[in-house]
C-alpha atoms as a PDB file:
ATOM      1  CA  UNK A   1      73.199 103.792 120.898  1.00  0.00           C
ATOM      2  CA  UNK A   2      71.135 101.932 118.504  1.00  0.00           C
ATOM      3  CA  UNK A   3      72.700 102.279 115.210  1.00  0.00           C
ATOM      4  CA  UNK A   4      69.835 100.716 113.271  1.00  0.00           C
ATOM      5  CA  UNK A   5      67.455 104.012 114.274  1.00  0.00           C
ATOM      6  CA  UNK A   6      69.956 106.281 112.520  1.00  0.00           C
ATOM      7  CA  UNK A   7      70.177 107.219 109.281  1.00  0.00           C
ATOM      8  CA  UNK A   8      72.886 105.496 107.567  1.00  0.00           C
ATOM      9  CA  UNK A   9      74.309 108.585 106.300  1.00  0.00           C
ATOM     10  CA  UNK A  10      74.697 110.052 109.595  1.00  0.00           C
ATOM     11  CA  UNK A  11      76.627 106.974 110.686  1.00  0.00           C
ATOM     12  CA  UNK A  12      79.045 107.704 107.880  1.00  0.00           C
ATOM     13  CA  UNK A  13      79.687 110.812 108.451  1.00  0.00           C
ATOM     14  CA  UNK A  14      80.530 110.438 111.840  1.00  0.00           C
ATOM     15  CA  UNK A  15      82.612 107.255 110.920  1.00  0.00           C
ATOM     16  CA  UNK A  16      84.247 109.501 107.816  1.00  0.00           C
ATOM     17  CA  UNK A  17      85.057 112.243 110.518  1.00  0.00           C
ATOM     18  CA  UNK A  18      86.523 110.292 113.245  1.00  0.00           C
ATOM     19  CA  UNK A  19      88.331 109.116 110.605  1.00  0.00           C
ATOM     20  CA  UNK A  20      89.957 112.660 109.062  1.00  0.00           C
ATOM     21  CA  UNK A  21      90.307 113.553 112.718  1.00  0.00           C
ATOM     22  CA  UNK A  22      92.591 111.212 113.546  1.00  0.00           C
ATOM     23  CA  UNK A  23      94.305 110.764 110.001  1.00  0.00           C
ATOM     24  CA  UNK A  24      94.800 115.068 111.001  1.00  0.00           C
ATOM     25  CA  UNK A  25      96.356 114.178 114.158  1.00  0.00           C
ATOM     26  CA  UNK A  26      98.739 112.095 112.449  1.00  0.00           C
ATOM     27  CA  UNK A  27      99.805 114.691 109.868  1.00  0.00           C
ATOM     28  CA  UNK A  28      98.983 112.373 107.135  1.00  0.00           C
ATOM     29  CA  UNK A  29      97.232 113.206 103.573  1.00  0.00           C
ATOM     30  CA  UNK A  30      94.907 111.154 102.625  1.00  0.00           C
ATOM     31  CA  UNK A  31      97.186 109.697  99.781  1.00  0.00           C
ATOM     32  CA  UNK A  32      99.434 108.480 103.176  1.00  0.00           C
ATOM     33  CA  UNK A  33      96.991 107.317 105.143  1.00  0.00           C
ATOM     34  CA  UNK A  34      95.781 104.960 101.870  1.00  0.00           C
ATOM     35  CA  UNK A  35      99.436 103.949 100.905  1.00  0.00           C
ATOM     36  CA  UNK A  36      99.862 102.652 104.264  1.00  0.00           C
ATOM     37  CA  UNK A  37      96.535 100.812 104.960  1.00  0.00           C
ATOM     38  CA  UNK A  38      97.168  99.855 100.789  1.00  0.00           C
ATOM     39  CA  UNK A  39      93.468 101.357 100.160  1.00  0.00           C
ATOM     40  CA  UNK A  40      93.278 103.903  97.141  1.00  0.00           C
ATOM     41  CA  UNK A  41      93.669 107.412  98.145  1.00  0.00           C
ATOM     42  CA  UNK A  42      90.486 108.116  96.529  1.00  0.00           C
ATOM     43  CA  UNK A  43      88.685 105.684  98.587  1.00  0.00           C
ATOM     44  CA  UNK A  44      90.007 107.520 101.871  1.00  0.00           C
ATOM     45  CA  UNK A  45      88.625 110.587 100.558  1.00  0.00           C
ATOM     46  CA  UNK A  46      85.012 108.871 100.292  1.00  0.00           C
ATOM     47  CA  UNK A  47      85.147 107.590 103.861  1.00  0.00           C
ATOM     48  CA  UNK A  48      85.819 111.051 105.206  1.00  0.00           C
ATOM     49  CA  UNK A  49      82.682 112.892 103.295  1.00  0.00           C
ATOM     50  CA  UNK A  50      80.427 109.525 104.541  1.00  0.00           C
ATOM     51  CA  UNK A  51      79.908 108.281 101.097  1.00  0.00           C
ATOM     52  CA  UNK A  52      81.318 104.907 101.297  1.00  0.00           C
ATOM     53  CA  UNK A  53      80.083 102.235 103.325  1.00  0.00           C
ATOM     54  CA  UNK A  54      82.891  99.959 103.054  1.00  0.00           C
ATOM     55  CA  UNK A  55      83.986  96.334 104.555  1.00  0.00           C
ATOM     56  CA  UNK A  56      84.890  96.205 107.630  1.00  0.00           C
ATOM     57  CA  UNK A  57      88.123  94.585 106.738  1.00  0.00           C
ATOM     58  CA  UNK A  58      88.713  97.923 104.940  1.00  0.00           C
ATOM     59  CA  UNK A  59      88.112  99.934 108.260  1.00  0.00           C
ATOM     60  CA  UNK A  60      90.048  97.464 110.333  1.00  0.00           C
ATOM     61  CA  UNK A  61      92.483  98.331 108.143  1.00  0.00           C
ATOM     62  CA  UNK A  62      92.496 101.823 108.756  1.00  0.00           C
ATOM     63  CA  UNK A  63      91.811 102.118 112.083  1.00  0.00           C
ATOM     64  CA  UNK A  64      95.032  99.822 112.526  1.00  0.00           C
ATOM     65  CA  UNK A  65      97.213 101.617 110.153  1.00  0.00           C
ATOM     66  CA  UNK A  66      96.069 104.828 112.285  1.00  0.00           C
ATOM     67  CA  UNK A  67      97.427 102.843 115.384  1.00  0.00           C
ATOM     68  CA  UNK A  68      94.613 103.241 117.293  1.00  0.00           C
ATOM     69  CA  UNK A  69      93.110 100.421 119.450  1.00  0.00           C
ATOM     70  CA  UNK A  70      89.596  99.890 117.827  1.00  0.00           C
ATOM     71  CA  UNK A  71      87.283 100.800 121.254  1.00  0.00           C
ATOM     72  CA  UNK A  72      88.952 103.898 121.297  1.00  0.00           C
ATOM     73  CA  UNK A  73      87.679 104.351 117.234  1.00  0.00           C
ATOM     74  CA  UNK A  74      84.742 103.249 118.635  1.00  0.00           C
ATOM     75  CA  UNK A  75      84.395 105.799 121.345  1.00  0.00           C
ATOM     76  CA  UNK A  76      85.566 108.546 119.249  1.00  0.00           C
ATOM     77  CA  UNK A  77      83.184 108.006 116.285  1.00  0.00           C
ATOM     78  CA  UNK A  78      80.461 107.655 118.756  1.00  0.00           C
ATOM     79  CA  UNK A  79      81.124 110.982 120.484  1.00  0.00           C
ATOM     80  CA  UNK A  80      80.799 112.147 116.108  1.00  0.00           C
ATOM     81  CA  UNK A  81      77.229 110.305 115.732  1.00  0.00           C
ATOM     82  CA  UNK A  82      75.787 112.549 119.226  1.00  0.00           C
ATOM     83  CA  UNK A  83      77.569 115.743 118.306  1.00  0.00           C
ATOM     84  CA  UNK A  84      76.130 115.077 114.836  1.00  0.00           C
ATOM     85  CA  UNK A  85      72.789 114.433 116.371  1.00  0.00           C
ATOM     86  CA  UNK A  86      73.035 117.522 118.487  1.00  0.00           C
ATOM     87  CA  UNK A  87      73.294 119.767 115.438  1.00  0.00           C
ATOM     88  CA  UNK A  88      70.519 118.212 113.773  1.00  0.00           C
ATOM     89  CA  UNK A  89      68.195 118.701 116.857  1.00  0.00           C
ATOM     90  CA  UNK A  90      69.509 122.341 117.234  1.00  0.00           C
ATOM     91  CA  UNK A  91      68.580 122.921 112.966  1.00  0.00           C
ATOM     92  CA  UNK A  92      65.045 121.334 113.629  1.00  0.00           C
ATOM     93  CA  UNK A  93      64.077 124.094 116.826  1.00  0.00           C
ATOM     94  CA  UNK A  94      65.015 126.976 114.424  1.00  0.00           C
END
């Protein structure tokens, strides 16, 4: 997938829900799942809705706090940016 033809907030949102999925599997809050990486819970919060676009050293640090080897974050969040696409080319037929 070429990440430079979609729009940056879909990218977000799919990286913001992979994210809150697996944070969910985990039974953590958000306030957890920030203690542990040491990010503010608020800032969590913002990477699941897709409104921050972070460092990377911020979402290494997540995605190893989640315990999660990163191609499988990878994998995951790109399943997120199709199914996202999918909706959007089922909302543009209507």
């Amino acid at each position: 997938m070429d990440i430079g033809s979609r729009p940056k907030d879909d990218v977000l949102v799919a990286l913001g829900r992979t994210v809150r999925h697996l944070r969910m599997r985990r039974g953590w809050s958000q306030e957890r799942l920030g203690a542990l990486a040491r990010l503010h819970r608020n800032y969590v919060g913002t990477i699941e809705r897709g409104e921050a676009n972070g460092t990377i050293l911020n979402l290494l640090r997540v995605v190893r706090t989640l315990g999660v080897p990163l191609p499988v974050f990878a994998a995951l969040w790109d399943r997120y940016v199709h199914a996202g696409r999918a909706v959007q080319d089922v909302a543009r037929a209507r």
